[in-house]
N, C-alpha and C. Protein backbone atom coordinates (compact mmCIF):
# COMPACT_ATOMS: atom_id res chain seq x y z
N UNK A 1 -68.62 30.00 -18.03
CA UNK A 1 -67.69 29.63 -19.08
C UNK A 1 -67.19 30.85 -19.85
N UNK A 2 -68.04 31.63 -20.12
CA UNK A 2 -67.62 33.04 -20.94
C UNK A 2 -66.77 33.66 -20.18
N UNK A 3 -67.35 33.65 -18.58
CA UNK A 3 -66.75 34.85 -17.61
C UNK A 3 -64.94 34.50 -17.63
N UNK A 4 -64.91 32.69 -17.33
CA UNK A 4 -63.70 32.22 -17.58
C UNK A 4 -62.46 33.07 -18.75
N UNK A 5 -63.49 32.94 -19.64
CA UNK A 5 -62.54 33.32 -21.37
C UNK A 5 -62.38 34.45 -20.76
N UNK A 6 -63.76 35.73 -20.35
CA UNK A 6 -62.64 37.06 -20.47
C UNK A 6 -61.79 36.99 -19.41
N UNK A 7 -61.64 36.11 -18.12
CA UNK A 7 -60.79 36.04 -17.40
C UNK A 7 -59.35 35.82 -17.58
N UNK A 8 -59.24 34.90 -18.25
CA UNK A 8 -57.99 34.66 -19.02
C UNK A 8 -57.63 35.94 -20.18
N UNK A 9 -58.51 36.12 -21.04
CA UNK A 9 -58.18 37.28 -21.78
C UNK A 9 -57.53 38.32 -20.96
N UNK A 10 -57.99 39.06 -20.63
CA UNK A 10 -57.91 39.99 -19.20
C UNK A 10 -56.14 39.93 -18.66
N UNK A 11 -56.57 38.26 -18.15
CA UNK A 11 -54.78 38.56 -17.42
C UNK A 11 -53.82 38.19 -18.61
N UNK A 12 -53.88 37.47 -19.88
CA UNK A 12 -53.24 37.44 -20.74
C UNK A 12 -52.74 39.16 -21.39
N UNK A 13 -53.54 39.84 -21.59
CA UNK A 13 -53.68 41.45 -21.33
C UNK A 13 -52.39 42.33 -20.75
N UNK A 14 -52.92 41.64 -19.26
CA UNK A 14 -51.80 41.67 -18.15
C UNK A 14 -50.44 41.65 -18.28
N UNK A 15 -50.39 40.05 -18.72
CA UNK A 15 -49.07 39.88 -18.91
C UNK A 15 -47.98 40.25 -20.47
N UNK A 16 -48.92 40.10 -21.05
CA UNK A 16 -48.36 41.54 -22.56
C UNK A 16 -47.79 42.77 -22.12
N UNK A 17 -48.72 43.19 -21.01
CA UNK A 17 -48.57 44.56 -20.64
C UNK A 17 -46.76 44.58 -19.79
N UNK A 18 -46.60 43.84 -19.00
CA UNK A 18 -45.87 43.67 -18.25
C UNK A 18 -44.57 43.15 -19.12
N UNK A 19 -44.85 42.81 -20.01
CA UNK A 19 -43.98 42.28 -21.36
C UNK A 19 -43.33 43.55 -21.63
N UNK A 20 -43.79 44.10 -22.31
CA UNK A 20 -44.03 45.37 -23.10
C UNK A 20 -43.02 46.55 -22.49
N UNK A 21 -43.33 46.69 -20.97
CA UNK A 21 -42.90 47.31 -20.03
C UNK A 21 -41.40 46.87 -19.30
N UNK A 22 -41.56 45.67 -19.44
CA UNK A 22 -40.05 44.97 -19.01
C UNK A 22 -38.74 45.81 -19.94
N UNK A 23 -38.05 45.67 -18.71
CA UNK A 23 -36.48 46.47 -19.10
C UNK A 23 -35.13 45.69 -18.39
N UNK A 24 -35.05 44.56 -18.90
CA UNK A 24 -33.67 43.83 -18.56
C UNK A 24 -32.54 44.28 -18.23
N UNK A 25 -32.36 44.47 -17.29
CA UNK A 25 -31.35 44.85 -16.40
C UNK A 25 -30.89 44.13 -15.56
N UNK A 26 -29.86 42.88 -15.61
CA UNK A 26 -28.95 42.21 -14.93
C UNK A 26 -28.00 42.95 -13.84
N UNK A 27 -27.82 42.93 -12.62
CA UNK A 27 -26.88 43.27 -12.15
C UNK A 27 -25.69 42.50 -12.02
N UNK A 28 -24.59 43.39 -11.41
CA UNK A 28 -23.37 42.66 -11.43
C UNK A 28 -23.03 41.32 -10.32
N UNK A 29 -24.47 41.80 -9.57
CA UNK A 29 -23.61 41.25 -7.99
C UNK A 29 -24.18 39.89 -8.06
N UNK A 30 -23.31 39.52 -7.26
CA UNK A 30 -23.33 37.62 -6.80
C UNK A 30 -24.58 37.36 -6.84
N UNK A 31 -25.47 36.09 -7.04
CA UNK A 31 -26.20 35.23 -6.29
C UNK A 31 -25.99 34.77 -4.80
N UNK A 32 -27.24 35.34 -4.31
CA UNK A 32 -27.37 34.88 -2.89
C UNK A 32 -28.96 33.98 -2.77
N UNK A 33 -29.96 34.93 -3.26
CA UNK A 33 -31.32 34.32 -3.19
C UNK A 33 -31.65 33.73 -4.32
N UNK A 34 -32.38 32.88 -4.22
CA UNK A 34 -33.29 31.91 -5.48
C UNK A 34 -34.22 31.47 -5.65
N UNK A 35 -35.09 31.72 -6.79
CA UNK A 35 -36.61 31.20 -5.85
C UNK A 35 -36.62 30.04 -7.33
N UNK A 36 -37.91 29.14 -7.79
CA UNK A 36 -38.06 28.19 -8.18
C UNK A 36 -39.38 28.28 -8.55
N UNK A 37 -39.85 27.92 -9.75
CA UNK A 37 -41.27 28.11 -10.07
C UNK A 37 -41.51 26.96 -10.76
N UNK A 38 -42.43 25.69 -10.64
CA UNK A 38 -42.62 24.69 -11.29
C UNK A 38 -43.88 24.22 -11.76
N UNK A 39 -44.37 23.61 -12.60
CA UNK A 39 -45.46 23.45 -12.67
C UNK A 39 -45.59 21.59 -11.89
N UNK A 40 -46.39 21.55 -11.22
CA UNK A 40 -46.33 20.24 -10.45
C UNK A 40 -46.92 19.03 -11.28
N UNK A 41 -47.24 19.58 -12.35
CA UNK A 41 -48.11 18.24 -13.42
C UNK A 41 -47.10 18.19 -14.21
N UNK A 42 -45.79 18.44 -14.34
CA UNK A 42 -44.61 18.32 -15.49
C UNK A 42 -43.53 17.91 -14.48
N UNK A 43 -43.15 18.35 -12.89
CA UNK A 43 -41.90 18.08 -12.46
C UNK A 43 -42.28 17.83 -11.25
N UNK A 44 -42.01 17.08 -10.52
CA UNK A 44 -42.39 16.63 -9.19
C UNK A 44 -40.81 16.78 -8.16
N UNK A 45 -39.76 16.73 -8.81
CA UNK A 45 -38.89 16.49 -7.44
C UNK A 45 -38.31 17.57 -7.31
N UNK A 46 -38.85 18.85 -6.58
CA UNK A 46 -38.71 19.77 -6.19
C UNK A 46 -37.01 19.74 -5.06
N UNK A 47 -36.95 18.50 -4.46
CA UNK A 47 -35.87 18.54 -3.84
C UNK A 47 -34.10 18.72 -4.60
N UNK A 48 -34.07 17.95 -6.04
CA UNK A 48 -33.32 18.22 -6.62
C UNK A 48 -32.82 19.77 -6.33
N UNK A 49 -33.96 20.87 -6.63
CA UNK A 49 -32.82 22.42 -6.35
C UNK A 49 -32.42 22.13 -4.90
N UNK A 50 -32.83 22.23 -4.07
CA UNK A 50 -32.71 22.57 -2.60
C UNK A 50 -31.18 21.49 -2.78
N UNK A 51 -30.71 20.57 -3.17
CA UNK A 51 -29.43 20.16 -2.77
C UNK A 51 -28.64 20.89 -3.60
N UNK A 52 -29.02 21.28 -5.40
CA UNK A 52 -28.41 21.61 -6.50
C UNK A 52 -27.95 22.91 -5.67
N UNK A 53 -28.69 23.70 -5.13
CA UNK A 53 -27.82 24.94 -4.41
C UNK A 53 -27.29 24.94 -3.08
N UNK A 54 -27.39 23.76 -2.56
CA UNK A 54 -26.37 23.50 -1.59
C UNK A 54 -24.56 23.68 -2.10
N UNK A 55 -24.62 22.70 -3.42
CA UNK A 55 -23.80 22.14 -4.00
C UNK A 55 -22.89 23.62 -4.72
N UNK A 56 -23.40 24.64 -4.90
CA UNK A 56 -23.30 25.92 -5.32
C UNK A 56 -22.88 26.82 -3.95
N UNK A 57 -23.05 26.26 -3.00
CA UNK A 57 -23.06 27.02 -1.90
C UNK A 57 -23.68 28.05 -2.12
N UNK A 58 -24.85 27.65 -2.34
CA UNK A 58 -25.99 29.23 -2.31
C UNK A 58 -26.95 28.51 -0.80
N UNK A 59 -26.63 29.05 0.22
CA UNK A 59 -27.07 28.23 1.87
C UNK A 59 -28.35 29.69 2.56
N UNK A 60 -29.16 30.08 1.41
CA UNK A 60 -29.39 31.31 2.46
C UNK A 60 -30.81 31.00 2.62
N UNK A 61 -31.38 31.57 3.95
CA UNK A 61 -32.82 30.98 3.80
C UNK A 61 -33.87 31.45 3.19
N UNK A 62 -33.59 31.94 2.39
CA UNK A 62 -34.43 33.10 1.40
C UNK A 62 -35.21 31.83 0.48
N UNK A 63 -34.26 30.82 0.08
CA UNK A 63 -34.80 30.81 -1.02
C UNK A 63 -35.95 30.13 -1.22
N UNK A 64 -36.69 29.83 -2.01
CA UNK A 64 -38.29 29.45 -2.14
C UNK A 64 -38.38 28.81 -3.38
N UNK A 65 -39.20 27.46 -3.33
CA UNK A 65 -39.43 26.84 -4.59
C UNK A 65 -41.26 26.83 -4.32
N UNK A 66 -41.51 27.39 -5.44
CA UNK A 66 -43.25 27.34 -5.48
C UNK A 66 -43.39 26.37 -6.86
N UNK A 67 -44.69 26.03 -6.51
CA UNK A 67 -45.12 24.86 -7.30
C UNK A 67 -46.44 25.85 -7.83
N UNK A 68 -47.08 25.38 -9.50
CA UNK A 68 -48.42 25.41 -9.48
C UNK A 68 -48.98 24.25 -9.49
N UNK A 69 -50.31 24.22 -9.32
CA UNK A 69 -51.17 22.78 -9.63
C UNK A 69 -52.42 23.09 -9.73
N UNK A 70 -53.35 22.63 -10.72
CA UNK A 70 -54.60 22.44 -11.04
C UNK A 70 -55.46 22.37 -9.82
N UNK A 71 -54.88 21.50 -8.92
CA UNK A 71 -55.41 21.11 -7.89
C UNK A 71 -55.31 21.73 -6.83
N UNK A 72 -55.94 22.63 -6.28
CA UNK A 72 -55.54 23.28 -5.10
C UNK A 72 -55.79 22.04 -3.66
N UNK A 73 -55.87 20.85 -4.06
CA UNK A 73 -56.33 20.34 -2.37
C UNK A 73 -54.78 19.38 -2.16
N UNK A 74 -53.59 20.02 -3.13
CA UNK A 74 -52.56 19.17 -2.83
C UNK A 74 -51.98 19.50 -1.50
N UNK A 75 -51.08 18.80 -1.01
CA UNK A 75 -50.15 19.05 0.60
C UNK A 75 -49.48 20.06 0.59
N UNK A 76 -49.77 20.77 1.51
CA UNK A 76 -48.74 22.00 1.69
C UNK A 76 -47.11 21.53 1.80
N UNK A 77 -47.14 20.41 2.13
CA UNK A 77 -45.77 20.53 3.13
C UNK A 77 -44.37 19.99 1.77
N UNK A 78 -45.12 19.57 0.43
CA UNK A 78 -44.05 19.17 -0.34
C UNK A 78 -42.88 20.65 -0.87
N UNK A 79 -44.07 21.61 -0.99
CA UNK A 79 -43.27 22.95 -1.55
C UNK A 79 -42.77 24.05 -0.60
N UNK A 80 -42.48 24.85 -0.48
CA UNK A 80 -42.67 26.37 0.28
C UNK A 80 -43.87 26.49 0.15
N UNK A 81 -44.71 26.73 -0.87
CA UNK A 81 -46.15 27.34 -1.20
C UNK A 81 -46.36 26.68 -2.27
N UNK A 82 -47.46 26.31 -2.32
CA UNK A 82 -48.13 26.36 -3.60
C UNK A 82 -49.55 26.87 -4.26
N UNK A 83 -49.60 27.31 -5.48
CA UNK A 83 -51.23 28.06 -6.21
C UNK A 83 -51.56 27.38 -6.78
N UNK A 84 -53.05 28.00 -6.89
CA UNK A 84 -53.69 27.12 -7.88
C UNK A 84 -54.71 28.32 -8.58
N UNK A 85 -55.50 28.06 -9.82
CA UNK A 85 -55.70 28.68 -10.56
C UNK A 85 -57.12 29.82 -9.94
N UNK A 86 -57.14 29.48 -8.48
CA UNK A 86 -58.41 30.47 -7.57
C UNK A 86 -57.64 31.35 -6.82
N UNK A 87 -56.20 31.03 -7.59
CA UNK A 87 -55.60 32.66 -6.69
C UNK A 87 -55.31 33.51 -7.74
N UNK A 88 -56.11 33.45 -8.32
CA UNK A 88 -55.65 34.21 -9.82
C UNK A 88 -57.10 35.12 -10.13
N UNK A 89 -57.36 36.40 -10.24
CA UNK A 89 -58.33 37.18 -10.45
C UNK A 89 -58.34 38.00 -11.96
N UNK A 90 -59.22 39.23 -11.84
CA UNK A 90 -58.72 39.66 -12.74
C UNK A 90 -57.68 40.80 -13.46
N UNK A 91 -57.00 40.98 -14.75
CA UNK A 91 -56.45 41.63 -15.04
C UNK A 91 -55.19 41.41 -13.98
N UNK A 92 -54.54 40.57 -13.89
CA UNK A 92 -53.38 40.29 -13.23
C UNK A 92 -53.52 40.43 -11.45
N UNK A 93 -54.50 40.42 -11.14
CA UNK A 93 -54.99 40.28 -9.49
C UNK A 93 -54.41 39.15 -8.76
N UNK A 94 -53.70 39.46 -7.57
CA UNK A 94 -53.33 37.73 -7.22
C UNK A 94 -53.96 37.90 -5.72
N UNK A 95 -54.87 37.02 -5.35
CA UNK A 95 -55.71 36.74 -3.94
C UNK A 95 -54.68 36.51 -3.44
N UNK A 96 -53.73 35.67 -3.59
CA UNK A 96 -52.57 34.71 -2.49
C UNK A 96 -51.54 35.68 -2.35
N UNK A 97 -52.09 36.36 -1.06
CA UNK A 97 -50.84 37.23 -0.21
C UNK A 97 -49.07 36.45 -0.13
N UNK A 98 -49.02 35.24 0.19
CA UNK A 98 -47.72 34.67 -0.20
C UNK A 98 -47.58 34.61 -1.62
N UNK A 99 -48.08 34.63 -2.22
CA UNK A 99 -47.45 34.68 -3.83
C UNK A 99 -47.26 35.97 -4.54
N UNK A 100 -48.35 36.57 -3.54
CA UNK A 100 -48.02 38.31 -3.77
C UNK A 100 -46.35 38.48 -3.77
N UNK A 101 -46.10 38.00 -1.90
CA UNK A 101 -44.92 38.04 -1.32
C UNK A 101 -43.59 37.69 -2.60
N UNK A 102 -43.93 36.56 -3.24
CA UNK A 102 -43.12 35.64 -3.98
C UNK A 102 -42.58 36.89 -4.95
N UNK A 103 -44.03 37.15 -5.67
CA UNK A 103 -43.66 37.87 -6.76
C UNK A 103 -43.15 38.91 -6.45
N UNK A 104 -43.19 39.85 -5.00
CA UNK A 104 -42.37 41.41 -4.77
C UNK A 104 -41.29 41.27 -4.28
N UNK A 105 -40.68 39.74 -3.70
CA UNK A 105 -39.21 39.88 -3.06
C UNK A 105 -38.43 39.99 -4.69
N UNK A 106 -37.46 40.77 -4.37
CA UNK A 106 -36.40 40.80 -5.24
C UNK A 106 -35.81 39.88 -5.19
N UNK A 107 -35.35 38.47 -5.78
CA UNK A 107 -34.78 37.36 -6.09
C UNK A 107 -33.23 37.70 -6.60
N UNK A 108 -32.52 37.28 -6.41
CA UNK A 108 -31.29 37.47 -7.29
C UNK A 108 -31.11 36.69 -8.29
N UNK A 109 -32.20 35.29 -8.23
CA UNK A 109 -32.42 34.76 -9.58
C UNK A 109 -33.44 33.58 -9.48
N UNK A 110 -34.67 33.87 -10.50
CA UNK A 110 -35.72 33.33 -10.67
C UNK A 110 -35.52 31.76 -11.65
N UNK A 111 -35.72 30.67 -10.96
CA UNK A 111 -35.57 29.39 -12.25
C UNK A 111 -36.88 28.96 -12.20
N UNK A 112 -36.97 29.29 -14.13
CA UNK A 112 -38.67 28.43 -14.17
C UNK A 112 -38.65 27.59 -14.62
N UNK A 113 -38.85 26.19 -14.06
CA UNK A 113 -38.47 24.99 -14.74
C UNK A 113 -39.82 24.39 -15.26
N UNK A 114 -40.11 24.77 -16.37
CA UNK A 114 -41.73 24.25 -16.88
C UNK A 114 -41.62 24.62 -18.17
N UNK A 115 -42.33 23.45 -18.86
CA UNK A 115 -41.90 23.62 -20.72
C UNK A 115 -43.34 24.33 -21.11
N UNK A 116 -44.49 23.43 -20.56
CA UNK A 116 -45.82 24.15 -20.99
C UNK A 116 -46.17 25.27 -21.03
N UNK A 117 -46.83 26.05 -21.82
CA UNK A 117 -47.52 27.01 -21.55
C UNK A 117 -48.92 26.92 -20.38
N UNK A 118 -48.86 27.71 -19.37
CA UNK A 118 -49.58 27.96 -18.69
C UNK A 118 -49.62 29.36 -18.06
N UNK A 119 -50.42 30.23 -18.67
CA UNK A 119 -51.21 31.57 -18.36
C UNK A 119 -50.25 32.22 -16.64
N UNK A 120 -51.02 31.22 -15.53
CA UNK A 120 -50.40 31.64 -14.40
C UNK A 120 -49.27 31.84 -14.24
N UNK A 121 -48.70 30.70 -14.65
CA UNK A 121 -47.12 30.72 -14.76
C UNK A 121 -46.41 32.12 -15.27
N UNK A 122 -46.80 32.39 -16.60
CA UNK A 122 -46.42 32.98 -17.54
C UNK A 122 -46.29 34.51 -16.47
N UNK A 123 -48.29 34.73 -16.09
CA UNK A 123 -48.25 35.98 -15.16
C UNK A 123 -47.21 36.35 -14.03
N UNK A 124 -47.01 35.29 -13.25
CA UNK A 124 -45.82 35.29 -12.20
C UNK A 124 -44.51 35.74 -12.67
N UNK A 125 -44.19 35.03 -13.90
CA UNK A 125 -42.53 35.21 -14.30
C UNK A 125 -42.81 36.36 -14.99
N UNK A 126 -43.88 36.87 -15.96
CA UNK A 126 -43.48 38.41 -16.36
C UNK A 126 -43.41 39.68 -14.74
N UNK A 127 -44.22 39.16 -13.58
CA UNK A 127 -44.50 40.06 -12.58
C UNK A 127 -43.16 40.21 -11.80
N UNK A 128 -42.83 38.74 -11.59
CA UNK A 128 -41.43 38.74 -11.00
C UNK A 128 -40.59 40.01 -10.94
N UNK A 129 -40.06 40.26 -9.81
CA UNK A 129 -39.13 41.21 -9.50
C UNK A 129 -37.39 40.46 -9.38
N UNK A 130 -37.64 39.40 -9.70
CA UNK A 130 -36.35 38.80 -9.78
C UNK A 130 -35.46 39.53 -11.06
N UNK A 131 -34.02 39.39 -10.31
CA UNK A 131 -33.16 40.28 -11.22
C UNK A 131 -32.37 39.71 -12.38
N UNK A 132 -32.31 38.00 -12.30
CA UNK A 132 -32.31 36.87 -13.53
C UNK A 132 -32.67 36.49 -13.72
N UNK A 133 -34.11 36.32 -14.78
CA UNK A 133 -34.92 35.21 -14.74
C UNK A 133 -34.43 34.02 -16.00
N UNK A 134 -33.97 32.80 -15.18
CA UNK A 134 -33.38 31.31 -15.84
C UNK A 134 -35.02 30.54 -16.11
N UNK A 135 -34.77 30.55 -18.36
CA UNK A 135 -36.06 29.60 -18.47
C UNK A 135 -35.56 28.45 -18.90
N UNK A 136 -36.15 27.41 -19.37
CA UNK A 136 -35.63 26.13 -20.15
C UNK A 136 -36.94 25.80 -21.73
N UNK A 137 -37.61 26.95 -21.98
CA UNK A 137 -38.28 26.71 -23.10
C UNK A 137 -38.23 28.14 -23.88
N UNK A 138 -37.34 27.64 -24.89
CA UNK A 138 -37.28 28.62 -26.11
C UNK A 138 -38.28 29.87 -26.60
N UNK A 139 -39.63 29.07 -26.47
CA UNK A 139 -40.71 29.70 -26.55
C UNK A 139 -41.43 31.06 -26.06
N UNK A 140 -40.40 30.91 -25.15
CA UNK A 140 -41.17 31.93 -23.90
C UNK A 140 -39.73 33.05 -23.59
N UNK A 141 -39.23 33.34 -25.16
CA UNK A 141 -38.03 34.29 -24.84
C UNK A 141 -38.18 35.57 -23.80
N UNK A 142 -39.22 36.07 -24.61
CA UNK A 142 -39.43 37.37 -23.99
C UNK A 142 -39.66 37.30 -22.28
N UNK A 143 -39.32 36.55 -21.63
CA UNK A 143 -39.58 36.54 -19.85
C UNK A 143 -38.24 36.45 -19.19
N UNK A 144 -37.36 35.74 -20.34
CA UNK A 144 -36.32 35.24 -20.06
C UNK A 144 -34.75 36.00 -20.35
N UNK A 145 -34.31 35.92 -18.97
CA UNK A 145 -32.41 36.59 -19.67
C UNK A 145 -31.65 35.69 -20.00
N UNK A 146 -31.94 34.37 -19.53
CA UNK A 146 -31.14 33.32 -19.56
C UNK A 146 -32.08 32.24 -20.11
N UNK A 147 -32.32 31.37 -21.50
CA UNK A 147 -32.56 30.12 -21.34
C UNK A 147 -31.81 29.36 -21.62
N UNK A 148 -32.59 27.70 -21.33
CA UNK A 148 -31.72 26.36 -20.98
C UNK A 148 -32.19 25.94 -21.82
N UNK A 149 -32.53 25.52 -23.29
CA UNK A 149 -33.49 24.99 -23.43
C UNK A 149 -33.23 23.14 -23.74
N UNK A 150 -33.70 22.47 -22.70
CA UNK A 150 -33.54 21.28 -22.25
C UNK A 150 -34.84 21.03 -21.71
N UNK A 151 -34.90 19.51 -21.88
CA UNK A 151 -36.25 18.51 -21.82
C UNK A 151 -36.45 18.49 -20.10
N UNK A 152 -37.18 18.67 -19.30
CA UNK A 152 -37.53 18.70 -17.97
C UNK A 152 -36.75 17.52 -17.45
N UNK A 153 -36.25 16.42 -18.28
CA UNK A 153 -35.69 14.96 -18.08
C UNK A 153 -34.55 14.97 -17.67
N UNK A 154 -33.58 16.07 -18.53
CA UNK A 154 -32.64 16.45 -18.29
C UNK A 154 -32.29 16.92 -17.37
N UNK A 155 -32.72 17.12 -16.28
CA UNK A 155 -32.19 18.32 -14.94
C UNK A 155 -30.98 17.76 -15.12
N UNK A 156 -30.08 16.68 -14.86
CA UNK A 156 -28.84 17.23 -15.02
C UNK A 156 -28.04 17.66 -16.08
N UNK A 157 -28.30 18.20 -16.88
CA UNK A 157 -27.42 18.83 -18.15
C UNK A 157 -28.22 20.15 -17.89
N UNK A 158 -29.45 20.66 -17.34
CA UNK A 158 -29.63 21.71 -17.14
C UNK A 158 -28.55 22.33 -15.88
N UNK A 159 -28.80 21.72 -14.56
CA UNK A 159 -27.58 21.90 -13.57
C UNK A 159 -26.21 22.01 -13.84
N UNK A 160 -25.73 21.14 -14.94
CA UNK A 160 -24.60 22.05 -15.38
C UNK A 160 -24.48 22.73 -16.38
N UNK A 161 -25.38 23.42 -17.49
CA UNK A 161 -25.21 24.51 -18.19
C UNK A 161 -25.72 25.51 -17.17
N UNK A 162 -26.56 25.64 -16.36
CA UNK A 162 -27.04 26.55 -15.38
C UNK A 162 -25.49 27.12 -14.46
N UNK A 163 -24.40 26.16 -14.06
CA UNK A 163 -23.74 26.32 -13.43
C UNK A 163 -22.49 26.94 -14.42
N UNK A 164 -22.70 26.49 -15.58
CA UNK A 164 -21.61 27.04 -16.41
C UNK A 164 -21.79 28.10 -17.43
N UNK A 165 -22.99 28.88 -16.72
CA UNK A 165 -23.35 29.99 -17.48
C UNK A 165 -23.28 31.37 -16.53
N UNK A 166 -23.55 30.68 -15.11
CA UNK A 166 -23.17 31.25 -13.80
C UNK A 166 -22.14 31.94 -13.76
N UNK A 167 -21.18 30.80 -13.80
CA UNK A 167 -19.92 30.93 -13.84
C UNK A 167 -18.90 32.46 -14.92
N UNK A 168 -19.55 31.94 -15.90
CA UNK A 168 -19.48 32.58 -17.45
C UNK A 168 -19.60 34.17 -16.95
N UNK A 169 -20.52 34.31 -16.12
CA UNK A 169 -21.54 35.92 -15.92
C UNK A 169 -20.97 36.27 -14.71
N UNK A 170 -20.21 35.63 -13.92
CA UNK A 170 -19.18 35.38 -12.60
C UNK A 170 -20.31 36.10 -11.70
N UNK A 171 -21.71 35.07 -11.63
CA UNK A 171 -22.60 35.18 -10.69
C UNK A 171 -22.46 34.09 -9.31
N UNK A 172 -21.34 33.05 -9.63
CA UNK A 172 -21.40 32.70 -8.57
C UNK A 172 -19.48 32.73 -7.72
């Protein structure tokens, strides 16, 4: 139980650090890739993006929606990937070679659709190498170049301020 606390301490640490260090830099160029970060105990229909960027004509096979969950014994086959809180070590360590992957591809734009605070989460989107990261909770400015801030209920009023902010930044 202790080892837990400094565990979390530790990567909370981490992700300050990575805070701290962040230097926002948007580029000019289009959206092509997109990845998706959700927490699976707040949003379940992961399929919504996969058509929402059809509909955008964003068609490339890059893109990736990862899920977290408490539960690591959920189905592989609903997400691209999904973690759970035993791929998480210390001081910002990640065991899960695909989430390694997640976090070093350069994204052309990261959407984290999750209101809660959750540690992992948090670590991923400060690690992210994505070059926009889109949040939807106020709270969590500092990760974010872009937020939405809208109720998880809402996906569609997020899909179109998302699209009309796009637009705005002539990312798509």
């Amino acid at each position: 139980m202790i080892l837990k606390a400094f565990k979390e301490k530790s990567n909370r640490k981490y992700v300050n650090k990575l805070l701290a260090e962040r230097q926002p830099s948007v580029n000019n160029g289009k959206i092509k890739t997109v990845a998706v970060l959700l927490n699976a105990s707040e949003f379940h229909e992961f399929e919504v993006f996969r058509v929402y960027f059809k509909t955008l004509n964003l068609t490339s096979p890059k893109h990736k929606i990862v899920a977290f969950t408490m539960d690591d014994k959920l189905e592989h086959n609903k997400w691209n990937a999904h973690f759970s809180p035993k791929d998480f070590g210390w001081n910002g360590k990640i065991k899960n070679l695909d989430l390694e992957a997640f976090i070093n591809e350069p994204y052309d734009m990261l959407v984290c659709f999750f209101k809660n605070p959750v540690l992992q989460l948090d670590l991923i989107t400060a690690a992210s190498k994505a070059n926009l990261k889109v949040g939807i909770s106020a709270e969590h400015e500092r990760f974010y170049d872009l937020i939405i801030d809208v109720e998880l209920k809402d996906i569609n009023i997020f899909k179109e301020e998302l699209k009309k902010y796009l637009n705005i930044l002539k990312k798509l």
